[in-house]
N, C-alpha and C. Protein backbone atom coordinates (compact mmCIF):
# COMPACT_ATOMS: atom_id res chain seq x y z
N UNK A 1 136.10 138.34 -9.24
CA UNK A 1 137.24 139.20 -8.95
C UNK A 1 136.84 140.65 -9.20
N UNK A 2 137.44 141.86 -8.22
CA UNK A 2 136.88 143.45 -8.65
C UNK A 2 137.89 143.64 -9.16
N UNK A 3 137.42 144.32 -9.64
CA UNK A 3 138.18 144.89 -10.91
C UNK A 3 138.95 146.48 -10.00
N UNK A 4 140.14 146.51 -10.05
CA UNK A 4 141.09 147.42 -9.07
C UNK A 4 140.26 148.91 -9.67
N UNK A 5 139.68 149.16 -10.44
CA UNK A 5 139.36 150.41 -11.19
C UNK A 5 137.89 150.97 -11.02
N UNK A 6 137.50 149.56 -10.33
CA UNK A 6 136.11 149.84 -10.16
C UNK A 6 135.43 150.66 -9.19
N UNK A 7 135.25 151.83 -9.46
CA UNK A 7 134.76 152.75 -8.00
C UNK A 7 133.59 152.25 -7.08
N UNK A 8 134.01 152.27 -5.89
CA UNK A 8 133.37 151.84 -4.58
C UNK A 8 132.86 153.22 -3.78
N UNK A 9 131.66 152.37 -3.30
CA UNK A 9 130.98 153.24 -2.07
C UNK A 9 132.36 153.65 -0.67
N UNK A 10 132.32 154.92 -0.49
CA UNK A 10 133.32 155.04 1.05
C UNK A 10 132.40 154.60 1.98
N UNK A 11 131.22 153.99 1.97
CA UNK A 11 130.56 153.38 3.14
C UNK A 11 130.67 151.74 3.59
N UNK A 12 130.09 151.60 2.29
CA UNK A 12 129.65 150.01 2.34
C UNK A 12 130.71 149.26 1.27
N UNK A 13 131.73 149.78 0.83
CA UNK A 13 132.56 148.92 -0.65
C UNK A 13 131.67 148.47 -1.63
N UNK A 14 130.60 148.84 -1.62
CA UNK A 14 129.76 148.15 -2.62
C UNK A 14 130.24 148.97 -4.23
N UNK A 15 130.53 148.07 -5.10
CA UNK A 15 130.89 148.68 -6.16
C UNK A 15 130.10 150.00 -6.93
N UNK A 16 130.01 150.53 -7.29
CA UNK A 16 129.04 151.51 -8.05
C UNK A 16 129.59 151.84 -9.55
N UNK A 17 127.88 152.27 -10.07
CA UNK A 17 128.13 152.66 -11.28
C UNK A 17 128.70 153.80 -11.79
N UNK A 18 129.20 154.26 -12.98
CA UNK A 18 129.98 155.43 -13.58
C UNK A 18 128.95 156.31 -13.51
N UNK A 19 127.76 156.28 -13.57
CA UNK A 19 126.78 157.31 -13.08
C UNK A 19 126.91 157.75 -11.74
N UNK A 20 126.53 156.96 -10.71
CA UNK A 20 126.70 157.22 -9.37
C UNK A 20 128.01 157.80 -9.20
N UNK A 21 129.34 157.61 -9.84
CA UNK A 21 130.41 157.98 -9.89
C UNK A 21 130.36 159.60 -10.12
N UNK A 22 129.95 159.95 -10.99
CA UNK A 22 129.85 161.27 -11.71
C UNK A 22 128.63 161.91 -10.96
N UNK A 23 128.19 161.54 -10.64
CA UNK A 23 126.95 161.79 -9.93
C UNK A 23 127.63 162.54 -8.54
N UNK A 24 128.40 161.99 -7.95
CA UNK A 24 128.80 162.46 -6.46
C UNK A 24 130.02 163.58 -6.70
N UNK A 25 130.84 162.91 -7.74
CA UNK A 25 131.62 164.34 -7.76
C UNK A 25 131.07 165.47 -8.80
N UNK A 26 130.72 165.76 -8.82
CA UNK A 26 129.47 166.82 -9.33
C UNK A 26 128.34 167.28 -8.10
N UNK A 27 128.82 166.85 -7.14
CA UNK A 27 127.85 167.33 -6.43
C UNK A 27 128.58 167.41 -4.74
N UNK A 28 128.92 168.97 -4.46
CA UNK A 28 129.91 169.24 -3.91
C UNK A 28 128.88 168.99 -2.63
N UNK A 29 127.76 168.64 -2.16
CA UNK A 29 127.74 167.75 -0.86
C UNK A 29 128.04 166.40 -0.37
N UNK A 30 128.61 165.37 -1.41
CA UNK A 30 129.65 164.93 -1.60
C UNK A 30 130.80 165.19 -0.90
N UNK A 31 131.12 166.06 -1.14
CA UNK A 31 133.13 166.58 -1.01
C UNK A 31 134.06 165.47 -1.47
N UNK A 32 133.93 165.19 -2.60
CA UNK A 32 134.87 164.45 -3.70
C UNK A 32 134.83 162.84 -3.12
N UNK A 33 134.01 162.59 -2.16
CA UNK A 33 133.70 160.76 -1.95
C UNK A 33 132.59 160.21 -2.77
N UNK A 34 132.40 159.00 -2.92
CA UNK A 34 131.86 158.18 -4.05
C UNK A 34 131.20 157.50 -2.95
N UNK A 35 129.69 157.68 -2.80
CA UNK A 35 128.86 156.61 -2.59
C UNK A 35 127.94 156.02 -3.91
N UNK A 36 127.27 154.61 -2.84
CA UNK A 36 126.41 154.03 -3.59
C UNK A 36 124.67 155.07 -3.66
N UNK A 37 124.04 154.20 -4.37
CA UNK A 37 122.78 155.17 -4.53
C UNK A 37 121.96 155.15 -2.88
N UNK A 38 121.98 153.88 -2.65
CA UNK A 38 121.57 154.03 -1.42
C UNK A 38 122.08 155.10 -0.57
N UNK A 39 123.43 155.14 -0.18
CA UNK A 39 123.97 156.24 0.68
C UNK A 39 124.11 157.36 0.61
N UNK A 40 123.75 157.89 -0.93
CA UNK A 40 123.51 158.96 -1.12
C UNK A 40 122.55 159.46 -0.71
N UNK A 41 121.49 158.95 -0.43
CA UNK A 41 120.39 159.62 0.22
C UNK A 41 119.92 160.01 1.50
N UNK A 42 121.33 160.20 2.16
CA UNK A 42 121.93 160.56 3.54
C UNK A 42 122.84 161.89 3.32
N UNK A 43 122.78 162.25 2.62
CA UNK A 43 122.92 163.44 2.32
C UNK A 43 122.07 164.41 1.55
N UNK A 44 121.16 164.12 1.57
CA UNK A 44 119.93 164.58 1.18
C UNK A 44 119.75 165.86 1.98
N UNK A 45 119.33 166.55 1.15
CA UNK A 45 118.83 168.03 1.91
C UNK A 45 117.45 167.81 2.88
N UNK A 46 116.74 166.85 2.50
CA UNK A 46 114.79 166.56 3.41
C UNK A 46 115.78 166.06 4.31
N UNK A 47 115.34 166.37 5.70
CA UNK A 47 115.40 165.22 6.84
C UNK A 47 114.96 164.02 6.74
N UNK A 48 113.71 163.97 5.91
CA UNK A 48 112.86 162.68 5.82
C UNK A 48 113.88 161.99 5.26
N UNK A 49 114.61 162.25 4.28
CA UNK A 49 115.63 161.06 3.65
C UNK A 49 116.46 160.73 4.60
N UNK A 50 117.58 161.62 5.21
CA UNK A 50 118.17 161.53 5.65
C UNK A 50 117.73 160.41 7.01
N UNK A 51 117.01 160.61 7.27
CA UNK A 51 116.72 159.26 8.46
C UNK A 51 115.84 158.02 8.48
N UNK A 52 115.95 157.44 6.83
CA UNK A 52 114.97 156.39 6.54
C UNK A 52 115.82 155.20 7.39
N UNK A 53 114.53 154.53 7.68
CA UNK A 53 114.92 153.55 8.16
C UNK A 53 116.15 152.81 7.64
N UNK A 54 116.91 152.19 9.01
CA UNK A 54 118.19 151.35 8.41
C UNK A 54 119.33 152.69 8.93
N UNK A 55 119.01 153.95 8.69
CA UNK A 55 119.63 155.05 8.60
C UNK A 55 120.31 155.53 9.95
N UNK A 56 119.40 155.27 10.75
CA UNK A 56 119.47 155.02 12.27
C UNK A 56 120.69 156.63 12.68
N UNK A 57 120.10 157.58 11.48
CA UNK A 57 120.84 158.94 12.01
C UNK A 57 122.78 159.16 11.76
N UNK A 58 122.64 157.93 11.59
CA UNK A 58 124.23 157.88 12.06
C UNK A 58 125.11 156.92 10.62
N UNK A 59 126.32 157.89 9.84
CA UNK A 59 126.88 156.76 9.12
C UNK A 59 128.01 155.62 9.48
């Protein structure tokens, strides 16, 4: 069962940690949404991140 409190990715619902939590809003390329670690790295300033495979350019 999830727990109603538990912060989720706005991509994938994948639950995330209170790090990753604090992590995104603290970091105003973000703009106050909560991803997972994976999806954060689509907002990455390198292009190279931004289009690793799987990434396919597009969220």
């Amino acid at each position: 069962m999830t727990d109603q409190n538990q912060p989720t990715c706005a991509l994938c619902g994948q639950e995330i940690s209170e790090e990753e939590r604090d992590f995104c809003l603290t970091n105003p390329r973000f703009n106050g949404q909560l991803f997972c670690s994976e999806h954060q790295k689509r907002f990455s300033a390198c292009p190279a991140m931004r289009w690793q495979p799987g990434g396919r350019g597009s969220f």
